[in-house]
PDB file of N, CA and C in Angstrom:
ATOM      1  N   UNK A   1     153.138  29.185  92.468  1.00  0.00           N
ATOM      2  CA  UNK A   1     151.805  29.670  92.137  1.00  0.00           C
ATOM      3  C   UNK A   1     151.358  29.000  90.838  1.00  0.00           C
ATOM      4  N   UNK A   2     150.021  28.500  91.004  1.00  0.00           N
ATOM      5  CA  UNK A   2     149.545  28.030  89.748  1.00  0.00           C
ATOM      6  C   UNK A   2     148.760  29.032  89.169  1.00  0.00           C
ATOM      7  N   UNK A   3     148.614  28.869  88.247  1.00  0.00           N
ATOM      8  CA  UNK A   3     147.784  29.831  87.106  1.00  0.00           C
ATOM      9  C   UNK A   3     147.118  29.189  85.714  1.00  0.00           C
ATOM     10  N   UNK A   4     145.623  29.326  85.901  1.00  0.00           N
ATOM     11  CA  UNK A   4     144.563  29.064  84.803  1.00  0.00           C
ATOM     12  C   UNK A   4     143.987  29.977  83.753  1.00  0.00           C
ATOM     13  N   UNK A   5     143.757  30.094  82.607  1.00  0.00           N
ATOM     14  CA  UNK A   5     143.103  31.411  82.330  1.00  0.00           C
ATOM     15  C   UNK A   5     141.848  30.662  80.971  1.00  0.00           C
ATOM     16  N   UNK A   6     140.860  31.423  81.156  1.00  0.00           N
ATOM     17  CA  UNK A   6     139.263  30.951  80.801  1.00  0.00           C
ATOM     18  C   UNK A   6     139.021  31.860  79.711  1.00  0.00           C
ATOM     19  N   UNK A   7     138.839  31.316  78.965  1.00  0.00           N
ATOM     20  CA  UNK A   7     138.503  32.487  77.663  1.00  0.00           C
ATOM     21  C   UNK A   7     137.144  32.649  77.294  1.00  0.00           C
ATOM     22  N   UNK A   8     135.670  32.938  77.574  1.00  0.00           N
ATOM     23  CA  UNK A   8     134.438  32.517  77.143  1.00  0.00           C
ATOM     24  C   UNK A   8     134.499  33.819  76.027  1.00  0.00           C
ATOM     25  N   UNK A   9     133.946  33.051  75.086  1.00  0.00           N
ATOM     26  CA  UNK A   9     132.645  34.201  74.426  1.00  0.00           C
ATOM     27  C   UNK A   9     131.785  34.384  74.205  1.00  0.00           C
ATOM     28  N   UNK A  10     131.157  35.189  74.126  1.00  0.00           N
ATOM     29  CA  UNK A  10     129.941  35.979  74.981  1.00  0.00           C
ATOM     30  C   UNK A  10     129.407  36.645  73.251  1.00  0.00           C
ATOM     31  N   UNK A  11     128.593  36.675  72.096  1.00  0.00           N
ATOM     32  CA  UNK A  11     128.234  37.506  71.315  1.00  0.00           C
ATOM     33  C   UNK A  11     127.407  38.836  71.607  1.00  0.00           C
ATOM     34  N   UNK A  12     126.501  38.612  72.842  1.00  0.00           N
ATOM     35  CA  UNK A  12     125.617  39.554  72.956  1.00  0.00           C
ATOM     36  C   UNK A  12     126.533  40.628  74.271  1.00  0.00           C
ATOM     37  N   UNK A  13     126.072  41.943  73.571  1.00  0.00           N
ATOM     38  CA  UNK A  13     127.279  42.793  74.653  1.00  0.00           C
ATOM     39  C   UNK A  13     126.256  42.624  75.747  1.00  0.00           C
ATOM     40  N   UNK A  14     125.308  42.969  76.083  1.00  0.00           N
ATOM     41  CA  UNK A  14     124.509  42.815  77.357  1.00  0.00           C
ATOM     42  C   UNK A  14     124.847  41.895  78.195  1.00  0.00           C
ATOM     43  N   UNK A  15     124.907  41.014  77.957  1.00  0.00           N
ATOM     44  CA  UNK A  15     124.853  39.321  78.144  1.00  0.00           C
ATOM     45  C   UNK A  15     126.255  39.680  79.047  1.00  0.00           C
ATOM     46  N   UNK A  16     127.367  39.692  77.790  1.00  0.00           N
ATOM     47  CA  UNK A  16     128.635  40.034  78.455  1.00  0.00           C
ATOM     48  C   UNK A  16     129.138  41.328  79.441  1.00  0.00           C
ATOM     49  N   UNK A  17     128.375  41.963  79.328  1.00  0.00           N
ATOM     50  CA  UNK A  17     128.701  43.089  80.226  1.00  0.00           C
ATOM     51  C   UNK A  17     128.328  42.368  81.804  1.00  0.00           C
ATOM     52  N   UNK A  18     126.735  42.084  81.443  1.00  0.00           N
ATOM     53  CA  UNK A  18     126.245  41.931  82.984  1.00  0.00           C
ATOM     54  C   UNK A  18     127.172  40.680  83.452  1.00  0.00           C
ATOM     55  N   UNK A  19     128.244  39.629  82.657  1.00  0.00           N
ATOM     56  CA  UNK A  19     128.969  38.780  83.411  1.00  0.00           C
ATOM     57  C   UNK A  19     129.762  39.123  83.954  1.00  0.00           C
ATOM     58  N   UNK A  20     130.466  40.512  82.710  1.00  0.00           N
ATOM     59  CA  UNK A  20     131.251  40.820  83.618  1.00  0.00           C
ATOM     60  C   UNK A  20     131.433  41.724  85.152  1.00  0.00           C
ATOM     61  N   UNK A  21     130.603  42.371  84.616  1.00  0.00           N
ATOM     62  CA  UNK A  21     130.213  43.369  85.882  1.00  0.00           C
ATOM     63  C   UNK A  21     130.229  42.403  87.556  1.00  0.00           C
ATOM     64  N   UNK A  22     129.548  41.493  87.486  1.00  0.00           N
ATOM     65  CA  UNK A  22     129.465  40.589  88.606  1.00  0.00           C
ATOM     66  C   UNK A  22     130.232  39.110  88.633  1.00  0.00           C
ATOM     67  N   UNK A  23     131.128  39.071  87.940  1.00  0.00           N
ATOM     68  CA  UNK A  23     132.267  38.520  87.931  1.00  0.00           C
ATOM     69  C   UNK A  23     133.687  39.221  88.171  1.00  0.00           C
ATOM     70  N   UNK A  24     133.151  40.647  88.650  1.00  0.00           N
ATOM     71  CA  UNK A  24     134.552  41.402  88.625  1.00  0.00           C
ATOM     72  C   UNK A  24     133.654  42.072  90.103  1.00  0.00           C
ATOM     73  N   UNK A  25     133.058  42.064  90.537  1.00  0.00           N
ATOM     74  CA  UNK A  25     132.278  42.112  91.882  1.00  0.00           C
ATOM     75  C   UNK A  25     132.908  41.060  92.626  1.00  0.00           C
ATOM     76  N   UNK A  26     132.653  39.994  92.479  1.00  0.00           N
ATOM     77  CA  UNK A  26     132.975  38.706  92.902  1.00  0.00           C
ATOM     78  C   UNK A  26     134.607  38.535  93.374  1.00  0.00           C
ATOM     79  N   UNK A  27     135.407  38.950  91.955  1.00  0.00           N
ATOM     80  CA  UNK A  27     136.748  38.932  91.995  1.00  0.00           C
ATOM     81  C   UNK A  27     137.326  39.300  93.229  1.00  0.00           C
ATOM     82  N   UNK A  28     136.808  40.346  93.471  1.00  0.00           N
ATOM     83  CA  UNK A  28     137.408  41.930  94.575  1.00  0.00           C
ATOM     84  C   UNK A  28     136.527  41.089  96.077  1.00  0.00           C
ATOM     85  N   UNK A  29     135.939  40.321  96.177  1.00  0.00           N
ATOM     86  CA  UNK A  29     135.102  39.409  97.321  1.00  0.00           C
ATOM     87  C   UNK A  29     135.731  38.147  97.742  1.00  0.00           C
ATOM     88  N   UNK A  30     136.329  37.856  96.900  1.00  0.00           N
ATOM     89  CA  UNK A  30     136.663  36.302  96.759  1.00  0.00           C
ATOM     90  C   UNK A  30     137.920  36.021  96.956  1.00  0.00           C
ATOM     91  N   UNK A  31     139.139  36.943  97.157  1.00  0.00           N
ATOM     92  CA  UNK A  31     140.216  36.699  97.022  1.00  0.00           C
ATOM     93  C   UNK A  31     140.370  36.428  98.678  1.00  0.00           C
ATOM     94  N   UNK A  32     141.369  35.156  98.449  1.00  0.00           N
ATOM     95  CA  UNK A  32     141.955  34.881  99.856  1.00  0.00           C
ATOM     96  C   UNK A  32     143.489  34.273  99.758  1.00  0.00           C
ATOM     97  N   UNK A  33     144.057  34.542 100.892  1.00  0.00           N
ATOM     98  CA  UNK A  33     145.323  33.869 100.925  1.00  0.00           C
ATOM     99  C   UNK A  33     145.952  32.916  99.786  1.00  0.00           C
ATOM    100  N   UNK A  34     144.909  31.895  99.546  1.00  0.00           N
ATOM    101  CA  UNK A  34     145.520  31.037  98.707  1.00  0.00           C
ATOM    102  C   UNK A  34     144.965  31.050  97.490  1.00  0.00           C
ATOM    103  N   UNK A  35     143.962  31.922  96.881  1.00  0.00           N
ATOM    104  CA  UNK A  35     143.675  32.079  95.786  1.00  0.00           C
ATOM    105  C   UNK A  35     142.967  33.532  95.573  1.00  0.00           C
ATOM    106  N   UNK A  36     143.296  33.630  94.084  1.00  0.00           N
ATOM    107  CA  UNK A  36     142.669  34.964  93.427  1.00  0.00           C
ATOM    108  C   UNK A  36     142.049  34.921  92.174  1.00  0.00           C
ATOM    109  N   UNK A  37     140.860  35.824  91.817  1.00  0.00           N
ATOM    110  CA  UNK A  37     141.175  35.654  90.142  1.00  0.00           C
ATOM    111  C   UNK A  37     140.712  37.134  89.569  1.00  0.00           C
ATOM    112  N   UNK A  38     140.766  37.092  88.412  1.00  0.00           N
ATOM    113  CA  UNK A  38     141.023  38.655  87.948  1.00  0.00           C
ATOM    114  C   UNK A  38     139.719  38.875  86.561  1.00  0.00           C
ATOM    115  N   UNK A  39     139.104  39.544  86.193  1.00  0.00           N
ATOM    116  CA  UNK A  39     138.212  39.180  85.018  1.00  0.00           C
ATOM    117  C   UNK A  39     138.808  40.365  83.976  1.00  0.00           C
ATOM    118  N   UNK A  40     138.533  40.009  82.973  1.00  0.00           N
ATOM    119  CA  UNK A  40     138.681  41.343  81.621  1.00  0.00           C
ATOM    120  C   UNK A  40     138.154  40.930  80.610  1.00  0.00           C
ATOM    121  N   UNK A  41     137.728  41.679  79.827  1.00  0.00           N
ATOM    122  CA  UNK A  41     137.119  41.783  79.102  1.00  0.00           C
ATOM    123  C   UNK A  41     137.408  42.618  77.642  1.00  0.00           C
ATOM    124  N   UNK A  42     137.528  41.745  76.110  1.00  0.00           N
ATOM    125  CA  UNK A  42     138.348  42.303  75.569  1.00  0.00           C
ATOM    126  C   UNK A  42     137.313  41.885  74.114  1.00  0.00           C
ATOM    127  N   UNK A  43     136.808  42.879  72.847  1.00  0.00           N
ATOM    128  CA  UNK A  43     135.708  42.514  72.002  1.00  0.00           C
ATOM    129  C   UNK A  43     134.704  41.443  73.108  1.00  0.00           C
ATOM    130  N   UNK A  44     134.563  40.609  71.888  1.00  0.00           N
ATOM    131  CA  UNK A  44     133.510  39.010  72.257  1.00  0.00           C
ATOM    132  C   UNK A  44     133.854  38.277  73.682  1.00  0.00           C
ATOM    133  N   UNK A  45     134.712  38.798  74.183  1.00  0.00           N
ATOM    134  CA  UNK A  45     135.178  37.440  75.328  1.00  0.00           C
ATOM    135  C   UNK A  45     135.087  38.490  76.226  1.00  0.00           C
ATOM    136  N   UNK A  46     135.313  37.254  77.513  1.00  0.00           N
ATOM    137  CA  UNK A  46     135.657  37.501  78.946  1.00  0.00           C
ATOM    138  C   UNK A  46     136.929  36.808  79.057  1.00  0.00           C
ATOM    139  N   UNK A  47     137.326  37.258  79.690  1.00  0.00           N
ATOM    140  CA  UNK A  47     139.095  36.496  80.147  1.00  0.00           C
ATOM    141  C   UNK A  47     139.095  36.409  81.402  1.00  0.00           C
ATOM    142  N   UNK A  48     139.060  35.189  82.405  1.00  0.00           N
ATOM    143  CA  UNK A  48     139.221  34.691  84.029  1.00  0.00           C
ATOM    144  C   UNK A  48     140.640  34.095  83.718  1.00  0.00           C
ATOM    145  N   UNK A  49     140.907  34.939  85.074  1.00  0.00           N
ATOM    146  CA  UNK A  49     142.626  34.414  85.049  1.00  0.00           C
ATOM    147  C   UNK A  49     142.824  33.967  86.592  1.00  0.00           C
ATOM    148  N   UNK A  50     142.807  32.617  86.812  1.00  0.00           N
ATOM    149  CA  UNK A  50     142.920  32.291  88.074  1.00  0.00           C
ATOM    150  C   UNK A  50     144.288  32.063  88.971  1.00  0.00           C
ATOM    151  N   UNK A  51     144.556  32.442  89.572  1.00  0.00           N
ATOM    152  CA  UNK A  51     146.118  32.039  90.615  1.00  0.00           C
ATOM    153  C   UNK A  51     145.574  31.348  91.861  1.00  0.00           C
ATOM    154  N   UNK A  52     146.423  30.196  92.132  1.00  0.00           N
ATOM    155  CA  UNK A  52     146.212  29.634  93.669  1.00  0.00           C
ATOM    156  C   UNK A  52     147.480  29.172  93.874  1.00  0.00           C
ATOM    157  N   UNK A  53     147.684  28.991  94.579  1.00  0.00           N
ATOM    158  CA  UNK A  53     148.897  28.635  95.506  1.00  0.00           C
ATOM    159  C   UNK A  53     149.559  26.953  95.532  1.00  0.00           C
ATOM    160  N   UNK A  54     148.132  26.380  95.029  1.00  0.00           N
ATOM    161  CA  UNK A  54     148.375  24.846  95.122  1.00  0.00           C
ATOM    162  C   UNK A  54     147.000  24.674  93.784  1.00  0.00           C
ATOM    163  N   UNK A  55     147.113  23.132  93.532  1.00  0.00           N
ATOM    164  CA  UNK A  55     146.052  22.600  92.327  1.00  0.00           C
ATOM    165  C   UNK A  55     144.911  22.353  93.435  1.00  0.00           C
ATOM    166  N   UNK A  56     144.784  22.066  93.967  1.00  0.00           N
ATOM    167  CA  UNK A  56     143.580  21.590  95.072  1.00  0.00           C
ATOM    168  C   UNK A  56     142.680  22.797  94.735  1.00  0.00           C
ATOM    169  N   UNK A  57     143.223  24.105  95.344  1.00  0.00           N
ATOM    170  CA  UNK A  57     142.851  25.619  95.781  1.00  0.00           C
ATOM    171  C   UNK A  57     142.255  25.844  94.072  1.00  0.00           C
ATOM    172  N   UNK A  58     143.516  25.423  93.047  1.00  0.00           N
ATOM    173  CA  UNK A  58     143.165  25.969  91.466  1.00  0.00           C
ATOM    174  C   UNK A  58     141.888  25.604  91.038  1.00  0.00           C
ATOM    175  N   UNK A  59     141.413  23.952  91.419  1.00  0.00           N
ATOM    176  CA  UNK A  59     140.083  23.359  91.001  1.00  0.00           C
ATOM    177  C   UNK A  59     139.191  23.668  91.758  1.00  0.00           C
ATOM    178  N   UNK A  60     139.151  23.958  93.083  1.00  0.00           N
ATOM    179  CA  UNK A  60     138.000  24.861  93.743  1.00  0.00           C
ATOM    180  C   UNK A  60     137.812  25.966  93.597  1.00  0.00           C
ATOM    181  N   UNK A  61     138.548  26.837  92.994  1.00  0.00           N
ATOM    182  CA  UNK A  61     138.616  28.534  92.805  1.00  0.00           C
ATOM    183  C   UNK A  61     137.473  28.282  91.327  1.00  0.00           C
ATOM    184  N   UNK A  62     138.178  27.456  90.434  1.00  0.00           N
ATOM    185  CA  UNK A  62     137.726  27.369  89.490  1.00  0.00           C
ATOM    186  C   UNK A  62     136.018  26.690  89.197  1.00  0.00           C
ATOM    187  N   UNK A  63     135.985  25.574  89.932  1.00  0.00           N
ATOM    188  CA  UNK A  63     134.610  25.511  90.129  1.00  0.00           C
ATOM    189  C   UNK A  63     133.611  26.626  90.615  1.00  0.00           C
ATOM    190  N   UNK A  64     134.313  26.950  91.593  1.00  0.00           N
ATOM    191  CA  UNK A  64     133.220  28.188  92.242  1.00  0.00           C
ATOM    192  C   UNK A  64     132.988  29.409  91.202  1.00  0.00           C
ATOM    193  N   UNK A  65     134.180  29.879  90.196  1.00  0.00           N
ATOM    194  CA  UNK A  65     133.803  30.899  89.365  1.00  0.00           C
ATOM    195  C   UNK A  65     132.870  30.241  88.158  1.00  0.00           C
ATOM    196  N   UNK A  66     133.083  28.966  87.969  1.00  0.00           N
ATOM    197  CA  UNK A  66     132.617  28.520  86.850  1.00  0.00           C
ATOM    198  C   UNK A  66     130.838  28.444  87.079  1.00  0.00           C
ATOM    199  N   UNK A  67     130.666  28.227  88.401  1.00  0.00           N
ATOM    200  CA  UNK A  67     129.150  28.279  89.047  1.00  0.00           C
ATOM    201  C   UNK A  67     128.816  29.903  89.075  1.00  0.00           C
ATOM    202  N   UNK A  68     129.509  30.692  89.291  1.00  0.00           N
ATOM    203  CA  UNK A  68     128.858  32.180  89.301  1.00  0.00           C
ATOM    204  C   UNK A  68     128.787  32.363  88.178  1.00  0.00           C
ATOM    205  N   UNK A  69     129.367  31.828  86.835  1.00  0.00           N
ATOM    206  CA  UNK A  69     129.864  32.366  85.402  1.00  0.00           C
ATOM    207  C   UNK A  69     128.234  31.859  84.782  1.00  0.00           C
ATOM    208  N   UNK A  70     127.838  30.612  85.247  1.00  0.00           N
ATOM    209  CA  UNK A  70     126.760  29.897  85.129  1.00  0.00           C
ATOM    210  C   UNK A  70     125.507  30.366  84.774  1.00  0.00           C
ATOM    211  N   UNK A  71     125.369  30.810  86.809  1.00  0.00           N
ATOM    212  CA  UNK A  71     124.363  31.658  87.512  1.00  0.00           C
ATOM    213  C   UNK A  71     124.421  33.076  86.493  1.00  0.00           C
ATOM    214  N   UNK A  72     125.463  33.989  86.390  1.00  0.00           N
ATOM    215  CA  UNK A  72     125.614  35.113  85.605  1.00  0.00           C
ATOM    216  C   UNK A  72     124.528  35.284  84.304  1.00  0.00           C
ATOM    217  N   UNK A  73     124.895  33.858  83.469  1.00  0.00           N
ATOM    218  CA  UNK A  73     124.370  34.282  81.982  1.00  0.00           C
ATOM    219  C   UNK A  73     123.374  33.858  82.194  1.00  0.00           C
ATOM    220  N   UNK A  74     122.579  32.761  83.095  1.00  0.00           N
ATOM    221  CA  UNK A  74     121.086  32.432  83.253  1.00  0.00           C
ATOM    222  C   UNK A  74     120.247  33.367  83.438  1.00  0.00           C
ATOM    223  N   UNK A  75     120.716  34.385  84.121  1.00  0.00           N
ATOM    224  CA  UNK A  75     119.722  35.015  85.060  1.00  0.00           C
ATOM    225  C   UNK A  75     119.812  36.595  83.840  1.00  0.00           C
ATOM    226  N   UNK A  76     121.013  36.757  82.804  1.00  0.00           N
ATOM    227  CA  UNK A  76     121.391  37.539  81.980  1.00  0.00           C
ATOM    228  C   UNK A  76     120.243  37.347  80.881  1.00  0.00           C
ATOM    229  N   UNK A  77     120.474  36.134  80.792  1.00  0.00           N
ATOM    230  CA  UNK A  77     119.325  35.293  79.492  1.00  0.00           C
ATOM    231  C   UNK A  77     118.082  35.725  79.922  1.00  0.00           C
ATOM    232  N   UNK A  78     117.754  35.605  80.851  1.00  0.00           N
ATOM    233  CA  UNK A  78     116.115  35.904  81.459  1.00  0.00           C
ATOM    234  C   UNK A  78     116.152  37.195  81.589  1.00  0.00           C
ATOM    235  N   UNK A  79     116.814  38.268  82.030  1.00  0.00           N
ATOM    236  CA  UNK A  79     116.476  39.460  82.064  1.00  0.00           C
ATOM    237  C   UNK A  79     116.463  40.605  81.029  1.00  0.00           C
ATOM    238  N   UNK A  80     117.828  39.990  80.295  1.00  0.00           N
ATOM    239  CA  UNK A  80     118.342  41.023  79.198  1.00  0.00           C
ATOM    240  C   UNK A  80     117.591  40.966  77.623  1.00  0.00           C
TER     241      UNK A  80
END
């Protein structure tokens, strides 16, 4: 098993809440056989902790969260 882990920080709690909230939506959606990932949230940061089974699975798990992580604070920025 491989394993990645993403540290962002986030200053504004809004900002960071609403990532996390739907990055931990996502989490519980997204998991399959060959990959998982987990979110938390601890002060200023978010913590993504990715597992896959192979590096192939690790860099696609990881792109795809890194595009919702994206989408998350854009749409956070505009609303919040």
């Amino acid at each position: 098993m491989h394993t990645v882990v993403y540290t962002i920080e986030l200053e504004d709690e809004d900002v960071r809440s609403a990532v996390f909230r739907n990055l931990q939506i996502e989490s519980e959606e997204s998991r399959t056989d060959r990959a998982n990932f987990r979110v938390t949230t601890i002060d200023h940061t978010v913590k993504i902790e990715i597992e896959a089974k192979d590096l192939v699975m690790l860099r696609a798990f990881s792109n795809s969260v890194f595009r919702i992580l994206k989408t998350c604070v854009e749409v956070a920025d505009v609303v919040v």
